[in-house]
Protein backbone atom coordinates (compact mmCIF):
# COMPACT_ATOMS: atom_id res chain seq x y z
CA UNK A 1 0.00 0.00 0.00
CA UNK A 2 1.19 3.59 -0.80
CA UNK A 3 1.93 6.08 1.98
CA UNK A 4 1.43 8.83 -0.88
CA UNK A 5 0.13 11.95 0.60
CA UNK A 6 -3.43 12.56 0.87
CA UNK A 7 -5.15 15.99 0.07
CA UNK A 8 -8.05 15.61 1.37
CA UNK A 9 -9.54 14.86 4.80
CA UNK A 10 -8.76 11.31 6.10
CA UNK A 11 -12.36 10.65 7.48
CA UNK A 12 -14.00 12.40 4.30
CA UNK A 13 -11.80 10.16 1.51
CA UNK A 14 -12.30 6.95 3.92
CA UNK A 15 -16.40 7.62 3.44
CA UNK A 16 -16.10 7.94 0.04
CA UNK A 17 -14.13 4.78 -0.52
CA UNK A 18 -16.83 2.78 1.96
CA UNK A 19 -19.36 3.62 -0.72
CA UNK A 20 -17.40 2.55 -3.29
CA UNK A 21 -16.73 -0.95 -1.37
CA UNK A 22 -20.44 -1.36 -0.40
CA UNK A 23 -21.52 -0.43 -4.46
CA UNK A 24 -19.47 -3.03 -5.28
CA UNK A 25 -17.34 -0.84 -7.64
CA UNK A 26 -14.75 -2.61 -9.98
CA UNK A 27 -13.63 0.68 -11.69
CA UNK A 28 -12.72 4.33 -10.85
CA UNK A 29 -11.76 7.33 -12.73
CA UNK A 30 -9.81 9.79 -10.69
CA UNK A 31 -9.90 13.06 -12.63
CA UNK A 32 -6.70 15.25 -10.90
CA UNK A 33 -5.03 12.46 -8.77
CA UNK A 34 -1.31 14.96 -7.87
CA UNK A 35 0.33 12.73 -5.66
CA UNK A 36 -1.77 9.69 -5.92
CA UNK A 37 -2.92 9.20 -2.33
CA UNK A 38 -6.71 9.13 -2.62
CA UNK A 39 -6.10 6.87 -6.05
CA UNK A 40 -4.72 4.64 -3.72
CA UNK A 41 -7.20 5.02 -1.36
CA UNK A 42 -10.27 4.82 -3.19
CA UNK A 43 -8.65 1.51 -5.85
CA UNK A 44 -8.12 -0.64 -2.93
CA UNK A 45 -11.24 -0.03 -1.70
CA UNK A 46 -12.10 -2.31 -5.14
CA UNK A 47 -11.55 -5.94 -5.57
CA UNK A 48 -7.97 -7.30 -6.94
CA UNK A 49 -8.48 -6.85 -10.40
CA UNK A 50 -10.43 -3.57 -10.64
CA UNK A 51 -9.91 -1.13 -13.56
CA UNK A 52 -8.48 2.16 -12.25
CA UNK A 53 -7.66 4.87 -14.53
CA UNK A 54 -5.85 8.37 -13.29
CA UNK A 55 -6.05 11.46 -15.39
CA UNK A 56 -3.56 14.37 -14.36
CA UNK A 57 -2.10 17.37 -16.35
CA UNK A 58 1.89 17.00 -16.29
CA UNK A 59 3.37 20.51 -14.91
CA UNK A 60 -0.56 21.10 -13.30
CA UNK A 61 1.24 22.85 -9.92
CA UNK A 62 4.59 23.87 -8.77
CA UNK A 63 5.34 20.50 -7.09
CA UNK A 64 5.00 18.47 -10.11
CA UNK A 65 8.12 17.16 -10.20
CA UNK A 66 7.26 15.42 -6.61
CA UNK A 67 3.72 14.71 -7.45
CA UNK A 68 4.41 12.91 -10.72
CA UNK A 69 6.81 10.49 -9.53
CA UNK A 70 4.59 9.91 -6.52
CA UNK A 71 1.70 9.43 -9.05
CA UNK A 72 3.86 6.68 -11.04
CA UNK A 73 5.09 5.25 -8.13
CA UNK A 74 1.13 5.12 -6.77
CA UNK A 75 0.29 3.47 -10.08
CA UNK A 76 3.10 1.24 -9.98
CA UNK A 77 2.28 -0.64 -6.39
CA UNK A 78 -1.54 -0.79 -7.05
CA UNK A 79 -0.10 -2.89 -10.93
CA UNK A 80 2.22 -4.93 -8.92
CA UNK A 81 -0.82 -5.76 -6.63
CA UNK A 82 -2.39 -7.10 -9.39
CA UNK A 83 -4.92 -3.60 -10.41
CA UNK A 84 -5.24 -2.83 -14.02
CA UNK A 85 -4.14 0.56 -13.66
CA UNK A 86 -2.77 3.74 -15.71
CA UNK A 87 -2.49 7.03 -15.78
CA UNK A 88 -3.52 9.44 -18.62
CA UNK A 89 -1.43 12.43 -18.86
CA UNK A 90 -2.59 15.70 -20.25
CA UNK A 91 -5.69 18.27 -19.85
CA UNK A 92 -8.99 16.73 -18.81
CA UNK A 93 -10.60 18.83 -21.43
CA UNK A 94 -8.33 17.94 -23.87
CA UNK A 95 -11.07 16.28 -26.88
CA UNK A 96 -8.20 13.44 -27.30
CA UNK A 97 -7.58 12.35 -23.67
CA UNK A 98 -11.66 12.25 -23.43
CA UNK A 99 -11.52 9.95 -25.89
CA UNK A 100 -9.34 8.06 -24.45
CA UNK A 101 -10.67 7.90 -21.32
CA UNK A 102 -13.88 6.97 -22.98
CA UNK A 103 -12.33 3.98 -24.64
CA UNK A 104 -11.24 2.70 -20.96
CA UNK A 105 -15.23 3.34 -19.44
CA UNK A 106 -17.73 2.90 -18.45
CA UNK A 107 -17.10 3.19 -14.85
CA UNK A 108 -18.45 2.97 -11.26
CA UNK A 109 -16.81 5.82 -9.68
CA UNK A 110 -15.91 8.98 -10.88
CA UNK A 111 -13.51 11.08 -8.49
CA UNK A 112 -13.79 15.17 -10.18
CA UNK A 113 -10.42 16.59 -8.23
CA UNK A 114 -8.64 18.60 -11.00
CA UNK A 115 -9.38 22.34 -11.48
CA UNK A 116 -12.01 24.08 -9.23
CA UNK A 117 -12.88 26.53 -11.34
CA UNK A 118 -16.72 27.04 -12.49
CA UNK A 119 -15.24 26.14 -16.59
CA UNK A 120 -13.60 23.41 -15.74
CA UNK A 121 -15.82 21.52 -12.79
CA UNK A 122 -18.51 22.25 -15.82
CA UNK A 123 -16.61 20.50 -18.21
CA UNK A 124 -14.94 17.64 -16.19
CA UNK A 125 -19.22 17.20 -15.24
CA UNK A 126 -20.07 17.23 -18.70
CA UNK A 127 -17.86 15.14 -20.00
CA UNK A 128 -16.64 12.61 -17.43
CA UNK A 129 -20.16 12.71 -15.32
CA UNK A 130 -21.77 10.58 -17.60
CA UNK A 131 -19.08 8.17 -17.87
CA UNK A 132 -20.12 7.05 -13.74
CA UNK A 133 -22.40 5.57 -12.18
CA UNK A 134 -21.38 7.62 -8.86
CA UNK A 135 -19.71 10.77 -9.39
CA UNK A 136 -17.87 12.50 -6.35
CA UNK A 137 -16.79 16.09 -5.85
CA UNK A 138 -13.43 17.26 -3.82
CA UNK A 139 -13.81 20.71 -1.77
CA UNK A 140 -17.72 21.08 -1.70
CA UNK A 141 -17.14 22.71 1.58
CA UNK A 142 -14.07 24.95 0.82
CA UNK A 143 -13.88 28.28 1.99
CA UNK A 144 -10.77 30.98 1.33
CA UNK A 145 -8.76 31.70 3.77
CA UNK A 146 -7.33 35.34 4.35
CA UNK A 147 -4.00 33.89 3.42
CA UNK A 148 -5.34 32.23 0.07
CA UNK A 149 -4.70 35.27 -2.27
CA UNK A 150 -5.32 34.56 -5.75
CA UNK A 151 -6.99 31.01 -4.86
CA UNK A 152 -10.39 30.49 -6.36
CA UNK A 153 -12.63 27.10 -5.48
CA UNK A 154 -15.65 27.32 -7.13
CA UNK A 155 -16.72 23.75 -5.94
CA UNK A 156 -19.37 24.54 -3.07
CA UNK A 157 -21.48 26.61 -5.64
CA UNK A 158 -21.19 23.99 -8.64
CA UNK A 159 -21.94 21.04 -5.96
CA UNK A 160 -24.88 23.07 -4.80
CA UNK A 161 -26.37 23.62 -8.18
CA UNK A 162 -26.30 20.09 -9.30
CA UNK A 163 -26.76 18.07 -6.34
CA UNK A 164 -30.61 18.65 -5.86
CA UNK A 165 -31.24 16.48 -9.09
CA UNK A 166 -29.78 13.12 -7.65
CA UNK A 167 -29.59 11.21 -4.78
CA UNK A 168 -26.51 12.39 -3.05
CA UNK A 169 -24.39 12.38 0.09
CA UNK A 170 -22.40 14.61 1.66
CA UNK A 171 -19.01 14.43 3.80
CA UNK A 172 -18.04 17.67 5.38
CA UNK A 173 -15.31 16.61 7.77
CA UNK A 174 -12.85 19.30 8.53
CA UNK A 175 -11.81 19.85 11.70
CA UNK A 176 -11.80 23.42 11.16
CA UNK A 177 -15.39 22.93 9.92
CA UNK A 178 -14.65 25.27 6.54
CA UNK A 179 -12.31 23.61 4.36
CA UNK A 180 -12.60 20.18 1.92
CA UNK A 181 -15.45 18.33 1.87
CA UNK A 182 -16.69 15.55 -0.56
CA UNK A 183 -20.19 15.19 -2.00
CA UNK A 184 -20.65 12.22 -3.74
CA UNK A 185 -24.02 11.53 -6.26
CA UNK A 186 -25.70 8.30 -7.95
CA UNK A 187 -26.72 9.18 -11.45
CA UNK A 188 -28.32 5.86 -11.06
């Protein structure tokens, strides 16, 4: 098992990957995976065997050089532990990696945890929504703080305007009670 850093809220990722044990999921997109630590997470939360698929944009953040050799190394153990797993490099709105991504689908669980911005939580939606059966959300309960000049998270309003059309849950964990959070919906 990894010890890749998580980004999101122990108690919040652990809920998400319970539902995704008691669905009986056998595959996962993770769309924005950085150092690979909820990919890990959530996959062994699947049977041996299960398809998981990781899409991340190469030079996405300052730390890429860390989180890209985490992210290999990630996908590496959950291979050698007998996953069928990969990561697809490049921009989730890119028309060719949705296609390829496509060609790997359909899936069980969708994990949206790339760019928080209103265009691009649209289009990740859009395009990778309907490729899951369950679709979860990263930072549905963010909030800036002072120090976070420059930082936009448009997540809490997109997860509020789509939520009321599906059956959803909601894990909003943080100690601090304002930051993360991870809704997760059944579009069947």
């Amino acid at each position: 098992m990894t010890t890749q850093a998580l980004l999101q809220v122990e108690e919040e990722i652990d809920g998400l990957a319970d539902i995704i044990r008691s669905e009986g999921c056998r595959s996962l997109l993770e769309i924005g995976s950085k150092f690979g630590g909820s990919l890990d997470r959530l996959a062994r939360a699947m049977p041996v065997g299960s398809t998981v698929v990781s899409v991340d944009l190469p030079g996405g953040t300052r730390l890429w050089e860390q989180s890209r050799k985490s992210l290999m190394q990630t996908v590496d153990g959950l291979i050698k532990d007998g996953y069928n797993a990969r990561i697809i490099w490049g921009d989730s709105t890119d028309p060719n990696v949705i296609e390829r991504v496509k060609a790997l689908g359909p899936f069980d669980a969708v994990f949206i945890d790339a760019n928080h911005t209103m265009p691009f939580l649209e289009k990740d939606w859009a395009n990778y929504g309907p490729m899951g059966r369950i679709v979860a959300f990263h930072d549905i309960a963010w909030h800036r703080a002072p120090e976070w000049v420059g930082t936009r998270i448009d997540a809490p309003q997109f997860w509020d305007r789509i939520k009321q059309d599906y059956a959803h849950r909601e894990f909003k964990l943080c100690p601090t009670g304002k930051n993360n959070g991870i809704g997760v919906l059944w579009r069947s």
